[in-house]
Protein backbone atom coordinates (compact mmCIF):
# COMPACT_ATOMS: atom_id res chain seq x y z
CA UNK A 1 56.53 -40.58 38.72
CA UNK A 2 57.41 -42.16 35.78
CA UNK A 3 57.35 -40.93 32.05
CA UNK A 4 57.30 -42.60 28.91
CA UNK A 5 59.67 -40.48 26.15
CA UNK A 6 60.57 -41.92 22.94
CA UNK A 7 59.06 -45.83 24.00
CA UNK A 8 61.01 -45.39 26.96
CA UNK A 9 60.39 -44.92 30.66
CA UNK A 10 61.92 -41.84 32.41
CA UNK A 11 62.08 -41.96 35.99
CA UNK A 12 62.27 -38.77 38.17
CA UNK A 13 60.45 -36.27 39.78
CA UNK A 14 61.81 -33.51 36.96
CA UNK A 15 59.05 -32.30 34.40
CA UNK A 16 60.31 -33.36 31.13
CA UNK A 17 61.49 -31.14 28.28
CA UNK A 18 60.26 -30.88 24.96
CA UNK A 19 61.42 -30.44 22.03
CA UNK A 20 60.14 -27.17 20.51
CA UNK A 21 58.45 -27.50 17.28
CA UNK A 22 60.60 -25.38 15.19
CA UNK A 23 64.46 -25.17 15.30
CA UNK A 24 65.85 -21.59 15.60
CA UNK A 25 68.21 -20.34 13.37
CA UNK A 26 71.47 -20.64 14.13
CA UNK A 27 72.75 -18.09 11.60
CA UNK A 28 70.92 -14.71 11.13
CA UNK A 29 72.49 -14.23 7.63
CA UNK A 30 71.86 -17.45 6.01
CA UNK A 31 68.31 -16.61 5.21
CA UNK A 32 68.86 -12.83 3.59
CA UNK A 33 68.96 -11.90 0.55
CA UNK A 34 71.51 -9.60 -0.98
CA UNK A 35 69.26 -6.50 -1.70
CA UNK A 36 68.54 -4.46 1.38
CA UNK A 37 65.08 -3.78 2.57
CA UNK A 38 63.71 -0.68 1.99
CA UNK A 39 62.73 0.88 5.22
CA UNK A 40 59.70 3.67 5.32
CA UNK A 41 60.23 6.43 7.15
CA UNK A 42 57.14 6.44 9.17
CA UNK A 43 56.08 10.03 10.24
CA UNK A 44 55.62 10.04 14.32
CA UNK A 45 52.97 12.42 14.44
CA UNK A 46 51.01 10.53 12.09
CA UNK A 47 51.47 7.89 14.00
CA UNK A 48 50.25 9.63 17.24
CA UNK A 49 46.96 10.81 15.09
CA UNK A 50 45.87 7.33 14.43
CA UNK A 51 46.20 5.75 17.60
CA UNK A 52 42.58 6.74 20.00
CA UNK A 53 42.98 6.50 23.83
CA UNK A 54 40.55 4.34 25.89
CA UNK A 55 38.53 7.18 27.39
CA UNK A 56 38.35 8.36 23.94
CA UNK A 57 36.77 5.31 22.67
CA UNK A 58 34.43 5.12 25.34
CA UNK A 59 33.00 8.35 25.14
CA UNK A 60 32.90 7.52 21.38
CA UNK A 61 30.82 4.47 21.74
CA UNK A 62 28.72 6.39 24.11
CA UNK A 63 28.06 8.98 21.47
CA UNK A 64 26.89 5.77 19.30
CA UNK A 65 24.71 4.53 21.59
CA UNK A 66 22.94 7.65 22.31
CA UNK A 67 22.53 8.79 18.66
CA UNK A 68 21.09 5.32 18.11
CA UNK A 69 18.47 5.50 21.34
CA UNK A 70 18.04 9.03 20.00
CA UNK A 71 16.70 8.27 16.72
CA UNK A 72 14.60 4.59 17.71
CA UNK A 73 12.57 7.33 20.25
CA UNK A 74 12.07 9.80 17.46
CA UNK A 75 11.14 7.24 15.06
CA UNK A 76 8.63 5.92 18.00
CA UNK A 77 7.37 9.41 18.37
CA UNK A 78 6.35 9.80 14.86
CA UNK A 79 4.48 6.76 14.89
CA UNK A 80 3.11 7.83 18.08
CA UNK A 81 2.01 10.98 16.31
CA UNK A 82 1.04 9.22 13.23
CA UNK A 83 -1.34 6.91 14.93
CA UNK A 84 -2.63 9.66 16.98
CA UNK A 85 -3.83 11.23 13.57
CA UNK A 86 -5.38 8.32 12.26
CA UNK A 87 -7.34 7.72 15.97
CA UNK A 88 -8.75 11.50 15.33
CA UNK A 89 -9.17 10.99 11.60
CA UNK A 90 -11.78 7.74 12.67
CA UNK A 91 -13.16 9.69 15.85
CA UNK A 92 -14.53 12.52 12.64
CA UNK A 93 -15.53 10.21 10.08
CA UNK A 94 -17.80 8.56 13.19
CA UNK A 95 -19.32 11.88 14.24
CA UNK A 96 -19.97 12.76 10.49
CA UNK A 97 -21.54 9.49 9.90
CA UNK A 98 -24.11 9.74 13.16
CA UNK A 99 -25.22 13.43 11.31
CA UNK A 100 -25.54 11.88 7.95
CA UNK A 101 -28.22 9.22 9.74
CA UNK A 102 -29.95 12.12 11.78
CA UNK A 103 -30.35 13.97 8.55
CA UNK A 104 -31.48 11.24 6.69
CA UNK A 105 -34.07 10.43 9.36
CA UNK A 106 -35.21 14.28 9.58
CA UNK A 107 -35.18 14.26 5.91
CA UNK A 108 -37.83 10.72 6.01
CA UNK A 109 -39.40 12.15 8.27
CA UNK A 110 -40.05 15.55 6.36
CA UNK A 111 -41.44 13.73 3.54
CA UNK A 112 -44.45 12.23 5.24
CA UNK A 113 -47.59 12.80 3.52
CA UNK A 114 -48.93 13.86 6.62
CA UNK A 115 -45.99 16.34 7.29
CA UNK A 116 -46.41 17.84 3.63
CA UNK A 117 -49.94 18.25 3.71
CA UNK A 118 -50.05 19.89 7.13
CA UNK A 119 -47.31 22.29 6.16
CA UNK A 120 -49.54 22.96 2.77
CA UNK A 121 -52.08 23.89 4.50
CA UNK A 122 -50.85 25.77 7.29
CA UNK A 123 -47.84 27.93 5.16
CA UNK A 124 -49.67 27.66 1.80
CA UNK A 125 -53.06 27.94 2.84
CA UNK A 126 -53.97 24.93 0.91
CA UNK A 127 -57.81 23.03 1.01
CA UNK A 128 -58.76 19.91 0.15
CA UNK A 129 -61.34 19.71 -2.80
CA UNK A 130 -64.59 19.91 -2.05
CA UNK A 131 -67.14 18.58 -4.25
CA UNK A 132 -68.52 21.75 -6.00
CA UNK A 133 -64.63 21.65 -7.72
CA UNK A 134 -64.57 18.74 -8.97
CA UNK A 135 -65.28 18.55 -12.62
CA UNK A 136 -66.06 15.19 -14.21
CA UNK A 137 -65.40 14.55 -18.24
CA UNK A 138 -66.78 11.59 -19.68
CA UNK A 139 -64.87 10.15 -22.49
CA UNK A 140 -66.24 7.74 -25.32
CA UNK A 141 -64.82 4.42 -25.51
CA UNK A 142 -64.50 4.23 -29.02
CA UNK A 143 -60.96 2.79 -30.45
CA UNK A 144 -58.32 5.88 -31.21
CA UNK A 145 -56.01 3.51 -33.40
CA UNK A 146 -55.94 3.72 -37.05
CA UNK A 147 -55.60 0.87 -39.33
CA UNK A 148 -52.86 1.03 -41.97
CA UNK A 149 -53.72 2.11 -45.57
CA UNK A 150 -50.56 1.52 -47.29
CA UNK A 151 -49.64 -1.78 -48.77
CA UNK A 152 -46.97 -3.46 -47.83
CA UNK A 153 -45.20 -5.19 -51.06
CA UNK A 154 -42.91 -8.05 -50.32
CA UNK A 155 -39.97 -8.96 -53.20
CA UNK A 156 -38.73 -11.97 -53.86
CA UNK A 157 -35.32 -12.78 -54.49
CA UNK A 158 -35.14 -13.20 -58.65
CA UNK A 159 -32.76 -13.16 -60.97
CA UNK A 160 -32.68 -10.71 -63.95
CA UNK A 161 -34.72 -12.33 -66.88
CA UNK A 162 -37.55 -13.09 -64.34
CA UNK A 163 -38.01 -9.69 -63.25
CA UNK A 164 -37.72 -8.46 -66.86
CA UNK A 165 -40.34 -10.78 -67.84
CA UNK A 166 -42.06 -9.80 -65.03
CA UNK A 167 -42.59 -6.37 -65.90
CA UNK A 168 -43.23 -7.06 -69.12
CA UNK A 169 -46.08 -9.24 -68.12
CA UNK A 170 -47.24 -6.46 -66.06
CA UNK A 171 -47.31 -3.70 -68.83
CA UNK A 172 -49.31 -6.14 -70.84
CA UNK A 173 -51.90 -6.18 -68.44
């Protein structure tokens, strides 16, 4: 096999090296500075606190999970409940409605002329009029309306000196 490096062919069976793409540092020091770093003291049973262990996590995510589960089927439960109410709510308001229409048709049907005078004359003890009761009043035709005696004086708009000559005219006469 043959590789190219550097516009140049390479001939071997060796992989080729490459260069790495940053150089190392050849001295430690040469890139300090002259203050020393401050170093925290890092408590180790802090430490220990913060870090969970797998089965930890996973029973903690479980927990997640079931709380969420938990509260979509109680949310679905209320609305389960809620439309159960409404259902029943329109069930009652149908029953009342078929009563309202029976009573109204009783009600028609109780105020038949036929119903009411059958019921007058059975619980009442009601008749019908027989001739012999029957009084007849004859009334003249003559014309009841009265004509108006009063006269009815209409003004006319004038000025001052005309109505003062007016009535002077007037007491004259």
């Amino acid at each position: 096999m043959a590789y190219q490096i550097n516009g140049g062919y390479e001939y071997g069976t060796n992989p080729r090296k490459l260069k790495p793409e940053y150089e190392p540092i050849n001295n430690p020091n040469q890139y300090k500075s002259k203050k020393k770093p401050t170093v925290k003291k890092v408590n180790r049973k802090t430490k220990t606190k913060l870090k969970i262990k797998p089965k930890a996590k996973l029973i903690l995510y479980i927990a997640i999970g079931f709380l969420a589960l938990f509260s979509i089927s109680y949310r679905n439960s209320l609305i389960a409940e809620s439309f159960n109410d409404k259902e029943k709510l329109k069930q009652d308001v149908s029953s009342i409605q078929k009563e309202n229409e029976q009573l109204k048709v009783n009600i028609e049907s109780s105020l038949n002329l036929n119903n009411v005078e059958q019921m007058a004359k059975e619980l009442l003890g009601m008749q019908k009029l027989d001739n012999k009761q029957k009084v007849y009043i004859s009334l003249p035709k003559k014309d009841y309306i009265e004509p108006a005696t009063e006269e009815v004086v209409i003004e006319e708009n004038l000025s001052i000196w005309q109505k003062i000559w007016k009535g002077l005219t007037e007491s004259i006469k």
